[in-house]
C-alpha atoms as a PDB file:
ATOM      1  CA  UNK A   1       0.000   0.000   0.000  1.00  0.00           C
ATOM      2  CA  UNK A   2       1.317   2.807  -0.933  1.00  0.00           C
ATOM      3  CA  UNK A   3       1.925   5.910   1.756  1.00  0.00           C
ATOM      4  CA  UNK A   4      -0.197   9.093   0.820  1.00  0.00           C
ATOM      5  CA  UNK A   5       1.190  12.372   2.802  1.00  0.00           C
ATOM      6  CA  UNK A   6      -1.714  14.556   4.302  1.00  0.00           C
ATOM      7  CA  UNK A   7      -1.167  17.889   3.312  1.00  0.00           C
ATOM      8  CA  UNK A   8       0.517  19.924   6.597  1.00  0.00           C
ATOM      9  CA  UNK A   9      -1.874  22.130   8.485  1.00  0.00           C
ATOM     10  CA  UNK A  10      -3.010  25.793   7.013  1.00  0.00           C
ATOM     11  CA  UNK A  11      -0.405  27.500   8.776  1.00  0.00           C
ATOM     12  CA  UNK A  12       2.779  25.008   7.702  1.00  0.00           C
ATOM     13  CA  UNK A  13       4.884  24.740   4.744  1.00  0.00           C
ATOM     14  CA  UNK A  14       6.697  21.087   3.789  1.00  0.00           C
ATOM     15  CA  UNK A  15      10.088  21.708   2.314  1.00  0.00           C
ATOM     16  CA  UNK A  16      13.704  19.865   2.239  1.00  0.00           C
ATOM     17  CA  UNK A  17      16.104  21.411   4.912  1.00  0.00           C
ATOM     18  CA  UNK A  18      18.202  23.989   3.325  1.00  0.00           C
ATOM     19  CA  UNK A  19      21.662  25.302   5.249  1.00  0.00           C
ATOM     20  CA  UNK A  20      19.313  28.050   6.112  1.00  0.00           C
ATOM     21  CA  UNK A  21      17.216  26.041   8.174  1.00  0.00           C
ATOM     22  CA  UNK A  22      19.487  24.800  10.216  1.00  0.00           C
ATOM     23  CA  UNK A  23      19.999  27.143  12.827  1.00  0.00           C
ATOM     24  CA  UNK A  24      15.934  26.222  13.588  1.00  0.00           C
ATOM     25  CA  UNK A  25      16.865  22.862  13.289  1.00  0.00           C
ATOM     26  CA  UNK A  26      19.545  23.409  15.733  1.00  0.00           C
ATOM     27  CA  UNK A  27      17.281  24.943  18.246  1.00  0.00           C
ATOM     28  CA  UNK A  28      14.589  22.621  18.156  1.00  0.00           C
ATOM     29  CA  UNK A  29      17.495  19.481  18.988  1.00  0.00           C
ATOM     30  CA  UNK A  30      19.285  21.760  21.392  1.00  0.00           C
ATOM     31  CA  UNK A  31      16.227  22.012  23.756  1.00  0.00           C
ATOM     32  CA  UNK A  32      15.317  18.131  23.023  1.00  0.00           C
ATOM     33  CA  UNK A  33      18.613  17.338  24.139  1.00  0.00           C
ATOM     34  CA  UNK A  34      18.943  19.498  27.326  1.00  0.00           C
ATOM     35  CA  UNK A  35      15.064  18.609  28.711  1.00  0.00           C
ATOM     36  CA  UNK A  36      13.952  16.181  26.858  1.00  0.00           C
ATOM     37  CA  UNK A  37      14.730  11.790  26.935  1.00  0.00           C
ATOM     38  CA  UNK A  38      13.645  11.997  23.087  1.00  0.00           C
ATOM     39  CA  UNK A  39      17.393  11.960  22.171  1.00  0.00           C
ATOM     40  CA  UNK A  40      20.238  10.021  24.454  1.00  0.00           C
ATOM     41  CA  UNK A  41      22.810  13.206  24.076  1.00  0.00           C
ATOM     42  CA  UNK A  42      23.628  14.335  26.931  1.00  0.00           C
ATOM     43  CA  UNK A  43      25.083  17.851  25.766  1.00  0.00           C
ATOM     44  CA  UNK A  44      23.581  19.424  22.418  1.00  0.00           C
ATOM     45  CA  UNK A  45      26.010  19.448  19.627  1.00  0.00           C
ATOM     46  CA  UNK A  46      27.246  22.898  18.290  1.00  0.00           C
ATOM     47  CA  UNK A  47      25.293  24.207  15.107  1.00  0.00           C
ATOM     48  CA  UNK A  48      28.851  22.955  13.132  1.00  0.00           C
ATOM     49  CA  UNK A  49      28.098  19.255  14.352  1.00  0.00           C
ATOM     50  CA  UNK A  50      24.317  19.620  12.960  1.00  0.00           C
ATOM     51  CA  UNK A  51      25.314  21.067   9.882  1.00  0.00           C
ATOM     52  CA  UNK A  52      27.809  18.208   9.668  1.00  0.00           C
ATOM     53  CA  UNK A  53      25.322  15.690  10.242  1.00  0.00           C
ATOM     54  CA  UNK A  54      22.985  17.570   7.999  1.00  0.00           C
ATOM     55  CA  UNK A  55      25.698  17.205   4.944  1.00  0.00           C
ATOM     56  CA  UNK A  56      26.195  13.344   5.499  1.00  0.00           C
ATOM     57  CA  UNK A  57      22.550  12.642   5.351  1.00  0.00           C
ATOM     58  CA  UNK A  58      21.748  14.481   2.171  1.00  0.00           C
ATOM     59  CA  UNK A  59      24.711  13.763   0.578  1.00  0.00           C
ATOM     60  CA  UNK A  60      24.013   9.842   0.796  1.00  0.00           C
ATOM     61  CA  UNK A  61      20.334  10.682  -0.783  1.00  0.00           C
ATOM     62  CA  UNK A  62      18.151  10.640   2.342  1.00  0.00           C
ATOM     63  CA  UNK A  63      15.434  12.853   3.063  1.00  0.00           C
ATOM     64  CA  UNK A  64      15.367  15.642   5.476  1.00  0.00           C
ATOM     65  CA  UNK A  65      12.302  17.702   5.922  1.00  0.00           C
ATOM     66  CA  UNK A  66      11.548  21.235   7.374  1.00  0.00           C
ATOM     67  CA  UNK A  67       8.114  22.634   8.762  1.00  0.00           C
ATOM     68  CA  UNK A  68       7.764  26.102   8.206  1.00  0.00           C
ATOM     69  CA  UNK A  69       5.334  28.853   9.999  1.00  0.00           C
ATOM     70  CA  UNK A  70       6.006  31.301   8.123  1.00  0.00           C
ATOM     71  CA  UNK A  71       9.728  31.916   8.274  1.00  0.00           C
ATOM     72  CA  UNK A  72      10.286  30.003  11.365  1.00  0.00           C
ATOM     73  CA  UNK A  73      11.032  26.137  11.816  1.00  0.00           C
ATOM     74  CA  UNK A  74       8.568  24.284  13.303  1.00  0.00           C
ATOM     75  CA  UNK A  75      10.153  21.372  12.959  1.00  0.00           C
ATOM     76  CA  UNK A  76      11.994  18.808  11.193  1.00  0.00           C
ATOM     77  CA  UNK A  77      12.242  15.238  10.229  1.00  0.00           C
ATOM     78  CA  UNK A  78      14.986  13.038   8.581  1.00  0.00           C
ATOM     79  CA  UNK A  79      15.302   9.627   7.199  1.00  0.00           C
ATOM     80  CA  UNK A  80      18.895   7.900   7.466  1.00  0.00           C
ATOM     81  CA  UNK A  81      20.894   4.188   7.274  1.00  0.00           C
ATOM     82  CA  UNK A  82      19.337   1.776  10.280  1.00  0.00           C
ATOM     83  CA  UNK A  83      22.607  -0.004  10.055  1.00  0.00           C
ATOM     84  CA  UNK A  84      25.477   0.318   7.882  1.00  0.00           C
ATOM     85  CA  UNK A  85      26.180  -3.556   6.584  1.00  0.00           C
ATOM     86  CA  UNK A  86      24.832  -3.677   3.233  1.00  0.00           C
ATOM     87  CA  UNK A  87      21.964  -6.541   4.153  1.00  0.00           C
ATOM     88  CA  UNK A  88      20.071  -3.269   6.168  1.00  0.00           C
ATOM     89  CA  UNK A  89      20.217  -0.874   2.903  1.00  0.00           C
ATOM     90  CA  UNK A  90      16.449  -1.540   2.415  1.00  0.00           C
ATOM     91  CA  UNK A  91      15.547   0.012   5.868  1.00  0.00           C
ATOM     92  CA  UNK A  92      15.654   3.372   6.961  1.00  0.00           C
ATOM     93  CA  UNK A  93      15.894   4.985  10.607  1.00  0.00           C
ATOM     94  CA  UNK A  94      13.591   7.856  10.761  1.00  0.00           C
ATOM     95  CA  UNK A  95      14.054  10.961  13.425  1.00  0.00           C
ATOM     96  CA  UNK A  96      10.954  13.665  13.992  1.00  0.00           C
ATOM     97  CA  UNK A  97      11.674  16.668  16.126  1.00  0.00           C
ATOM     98  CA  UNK A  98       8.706  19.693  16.689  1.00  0.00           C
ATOM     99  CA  UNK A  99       9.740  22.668  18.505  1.00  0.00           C
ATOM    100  CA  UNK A 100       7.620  22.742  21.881  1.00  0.00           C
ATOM    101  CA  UNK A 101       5.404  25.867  20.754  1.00  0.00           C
ATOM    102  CA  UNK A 102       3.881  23.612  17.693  1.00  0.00           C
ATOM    103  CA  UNK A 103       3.257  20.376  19.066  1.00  0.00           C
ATOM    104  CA  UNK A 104      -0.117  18.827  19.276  1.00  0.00           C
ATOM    105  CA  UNK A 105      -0.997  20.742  15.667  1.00  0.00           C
ATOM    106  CA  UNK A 106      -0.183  17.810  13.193  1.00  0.00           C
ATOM    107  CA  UNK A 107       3.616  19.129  12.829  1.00  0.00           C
ATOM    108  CA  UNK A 108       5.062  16.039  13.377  1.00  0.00           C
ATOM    109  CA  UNK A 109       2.235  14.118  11.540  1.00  0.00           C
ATOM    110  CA  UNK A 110       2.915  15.969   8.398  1.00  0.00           C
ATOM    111  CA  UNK A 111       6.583  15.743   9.089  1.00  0.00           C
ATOM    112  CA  UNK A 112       6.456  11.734   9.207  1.00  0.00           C
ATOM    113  CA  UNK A 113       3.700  10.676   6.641  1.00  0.00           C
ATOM    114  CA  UNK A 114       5.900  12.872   3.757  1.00  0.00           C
ATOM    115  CA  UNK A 115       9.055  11.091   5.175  1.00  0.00           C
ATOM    116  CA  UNK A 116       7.304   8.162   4.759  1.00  0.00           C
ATOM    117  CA  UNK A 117       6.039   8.899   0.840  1.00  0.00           C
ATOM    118  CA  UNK A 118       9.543   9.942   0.375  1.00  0.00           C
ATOM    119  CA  UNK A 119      11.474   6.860   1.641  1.00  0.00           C
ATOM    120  CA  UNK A 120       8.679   4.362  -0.019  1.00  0.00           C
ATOM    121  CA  UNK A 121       9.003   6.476  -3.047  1.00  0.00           C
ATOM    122  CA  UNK A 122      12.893   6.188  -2.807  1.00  0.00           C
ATOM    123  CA  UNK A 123      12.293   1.810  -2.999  1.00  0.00           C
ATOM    124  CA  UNK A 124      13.145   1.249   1.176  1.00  0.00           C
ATOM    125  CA  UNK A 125      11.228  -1.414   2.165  1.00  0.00           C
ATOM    126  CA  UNK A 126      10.851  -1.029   6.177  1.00  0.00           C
ATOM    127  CA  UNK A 127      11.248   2.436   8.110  1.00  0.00           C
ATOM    128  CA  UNK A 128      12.084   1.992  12.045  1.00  0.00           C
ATOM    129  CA  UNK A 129      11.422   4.227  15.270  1.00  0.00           C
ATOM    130  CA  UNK A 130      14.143   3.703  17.637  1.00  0.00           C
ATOM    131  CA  UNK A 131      11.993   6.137  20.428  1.00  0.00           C
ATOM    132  CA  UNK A 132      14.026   7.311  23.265  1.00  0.00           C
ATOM    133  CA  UNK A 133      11.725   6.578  26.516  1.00  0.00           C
ATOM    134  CA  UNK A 134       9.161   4.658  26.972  1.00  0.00           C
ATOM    135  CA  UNK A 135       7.325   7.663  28.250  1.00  0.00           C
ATOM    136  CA  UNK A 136       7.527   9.526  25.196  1.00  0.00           C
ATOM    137  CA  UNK A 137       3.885   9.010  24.861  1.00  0.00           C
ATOM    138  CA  UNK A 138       3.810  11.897  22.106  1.00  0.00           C
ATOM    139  CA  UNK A 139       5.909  10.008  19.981  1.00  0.00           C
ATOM    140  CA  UNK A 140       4.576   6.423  20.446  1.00  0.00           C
ATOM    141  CA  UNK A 141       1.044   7.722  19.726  1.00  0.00           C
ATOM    142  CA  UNK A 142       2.582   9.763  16.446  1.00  0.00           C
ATOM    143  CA  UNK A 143       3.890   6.546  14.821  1.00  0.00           C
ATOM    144  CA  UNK A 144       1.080   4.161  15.368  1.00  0.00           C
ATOM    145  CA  UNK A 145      -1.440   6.839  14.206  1.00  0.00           C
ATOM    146  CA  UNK A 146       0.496   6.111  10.771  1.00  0.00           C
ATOM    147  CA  UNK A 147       1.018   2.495  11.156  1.00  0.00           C
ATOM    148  CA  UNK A 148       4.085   1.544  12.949  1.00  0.00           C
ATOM    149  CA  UNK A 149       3.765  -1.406  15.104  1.00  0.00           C
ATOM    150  CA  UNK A 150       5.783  -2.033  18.321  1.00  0.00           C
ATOM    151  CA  UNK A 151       8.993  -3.870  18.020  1.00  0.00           C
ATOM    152  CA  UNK A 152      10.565  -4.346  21.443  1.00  0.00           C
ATOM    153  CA  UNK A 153      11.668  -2.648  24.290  1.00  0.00           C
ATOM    154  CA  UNK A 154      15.178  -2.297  25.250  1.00  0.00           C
ATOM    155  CA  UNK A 155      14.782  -1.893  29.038  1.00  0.00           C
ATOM    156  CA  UNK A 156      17.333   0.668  31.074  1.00  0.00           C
ATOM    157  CA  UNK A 157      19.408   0.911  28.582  1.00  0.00           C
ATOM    158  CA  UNK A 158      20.011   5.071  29.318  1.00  0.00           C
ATOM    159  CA  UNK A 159      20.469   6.968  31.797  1.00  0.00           C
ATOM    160  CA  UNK A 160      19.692  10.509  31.336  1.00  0.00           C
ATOM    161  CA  UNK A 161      18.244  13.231  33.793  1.00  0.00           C
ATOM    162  CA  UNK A 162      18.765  10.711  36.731  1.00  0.00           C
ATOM    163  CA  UNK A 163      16.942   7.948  35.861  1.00  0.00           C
ATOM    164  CA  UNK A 164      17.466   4.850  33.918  1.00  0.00           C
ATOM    165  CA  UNK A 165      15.238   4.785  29.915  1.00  0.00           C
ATOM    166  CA  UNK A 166      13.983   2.525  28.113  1.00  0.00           C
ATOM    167  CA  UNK A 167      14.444   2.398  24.218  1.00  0.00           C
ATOM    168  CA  UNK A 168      11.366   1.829  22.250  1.00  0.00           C
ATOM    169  CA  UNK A 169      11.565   0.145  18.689  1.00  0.00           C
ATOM    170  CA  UNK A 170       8.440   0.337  16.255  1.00  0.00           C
ATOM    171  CA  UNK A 171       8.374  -0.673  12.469  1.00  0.00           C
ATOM    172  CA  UNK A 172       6.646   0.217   9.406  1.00  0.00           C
ATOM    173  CA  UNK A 173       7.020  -1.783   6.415  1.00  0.00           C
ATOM    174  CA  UNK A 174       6.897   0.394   3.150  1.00  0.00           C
ATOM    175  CA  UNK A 175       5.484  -0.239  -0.367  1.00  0.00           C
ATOM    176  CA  UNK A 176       5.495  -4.102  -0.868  1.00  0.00           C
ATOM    177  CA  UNK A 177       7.534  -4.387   2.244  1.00  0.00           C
ATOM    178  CA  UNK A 178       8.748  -8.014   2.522  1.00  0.00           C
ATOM    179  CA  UNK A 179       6.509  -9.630   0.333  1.00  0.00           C
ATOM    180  CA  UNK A 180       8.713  -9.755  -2.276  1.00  0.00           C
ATOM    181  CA  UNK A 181      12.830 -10.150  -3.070  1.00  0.00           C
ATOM    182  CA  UNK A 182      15.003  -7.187  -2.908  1.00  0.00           C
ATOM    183  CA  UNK A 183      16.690  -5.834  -5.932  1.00  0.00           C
ATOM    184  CA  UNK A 184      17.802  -2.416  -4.651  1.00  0.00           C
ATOM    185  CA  UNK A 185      16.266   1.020  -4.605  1.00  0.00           C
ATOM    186  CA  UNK A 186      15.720   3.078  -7.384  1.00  0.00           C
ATOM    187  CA  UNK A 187      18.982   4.986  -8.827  1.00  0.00           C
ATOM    188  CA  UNK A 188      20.989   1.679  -8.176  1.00  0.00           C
END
């Protein structure tokens, strides 16, 4: 079945990430980092290190996504390797980050289903959540809502603002998923 994107609310624009994004883009992570369990970092990286990681992840062909409101970023999603041995290159890791003042307005719903139409679109055949905290209800609730299914729980395997995390894992397959072989993605 192929993923459809819901057009992002009224008051959003979808676009790729462009270098001028990424000082929003470095915000948004820099406050996930410091209060949040979302991410395991313990100390936000500078705006360099995100424009570093930025360059690797477009440059190998993933997708990375910006929501707009008007000129500021709402926030951002990314699709990247889930593993680097060649076996995993049909399954992407995906990572959704909304700045505090937009969540609960379909940012991060937007963000995710055109991630999704992009990395089905693309020829990957699974997508996985690796969720930081099993409390991060927010995020949980996002990916089932577009079809992820739980994976596992790693139990305690963080520790971040005193107190041990858990790592969730969900899955989506994309387009025929595993029904059928492998040949590679489109452009190979």
């Amino acid at each position: 079945m192929t993923t459809q994107p819901a057009p992002p609310p009224a008051h959003l624009t979808l676009d790729d990430c462009g270098p001028d994004d990424l000082p929003g883009v470095h915000a948004i992570y820099a406050e996930a980092v410091r209060t949040g369990t979302a991410s395991f970092e313990l100390v936000p990286p500078e705006l360099s290190e995100m424009r570093a990681r930025w360059e690797k992840v477009t440059k190998a062909g993933f997708p990375w996504l910006v929501a707009r409101a008007g000129e500021r970023v709402a926030g951002y999603a990314y699709a990247n390797t889930f593993r680097p041995r060649p076996a995993y290159r049909g399954t992407v890791e995906n990572s959704v980050y909304v700045d505090a003042a937009f969540r609960g307005q379909g940012v991060g719903r937007a963000l995710l289903a055109a991630l999704l139409a992009r990395c089905e679109a693309a020829g990957f055949r699974q997508m996985v959540a690796v969720i930081g905290d099993s409390q991060n209800r927010g995020s949980i609730a996002l990916h089932r809502a577009l079809g992820f299914e739980d994976a596992g729980v790693l139990r305690s395997v963080g520790w971040k603002h005193g107190r041990w995390l858990d790592s969730v894992e969900m899955q989506k397959p994309l387009g025929p998923g595993d029904t059928t072989a492998f040949d590679g993605l489109s452009g190979d």
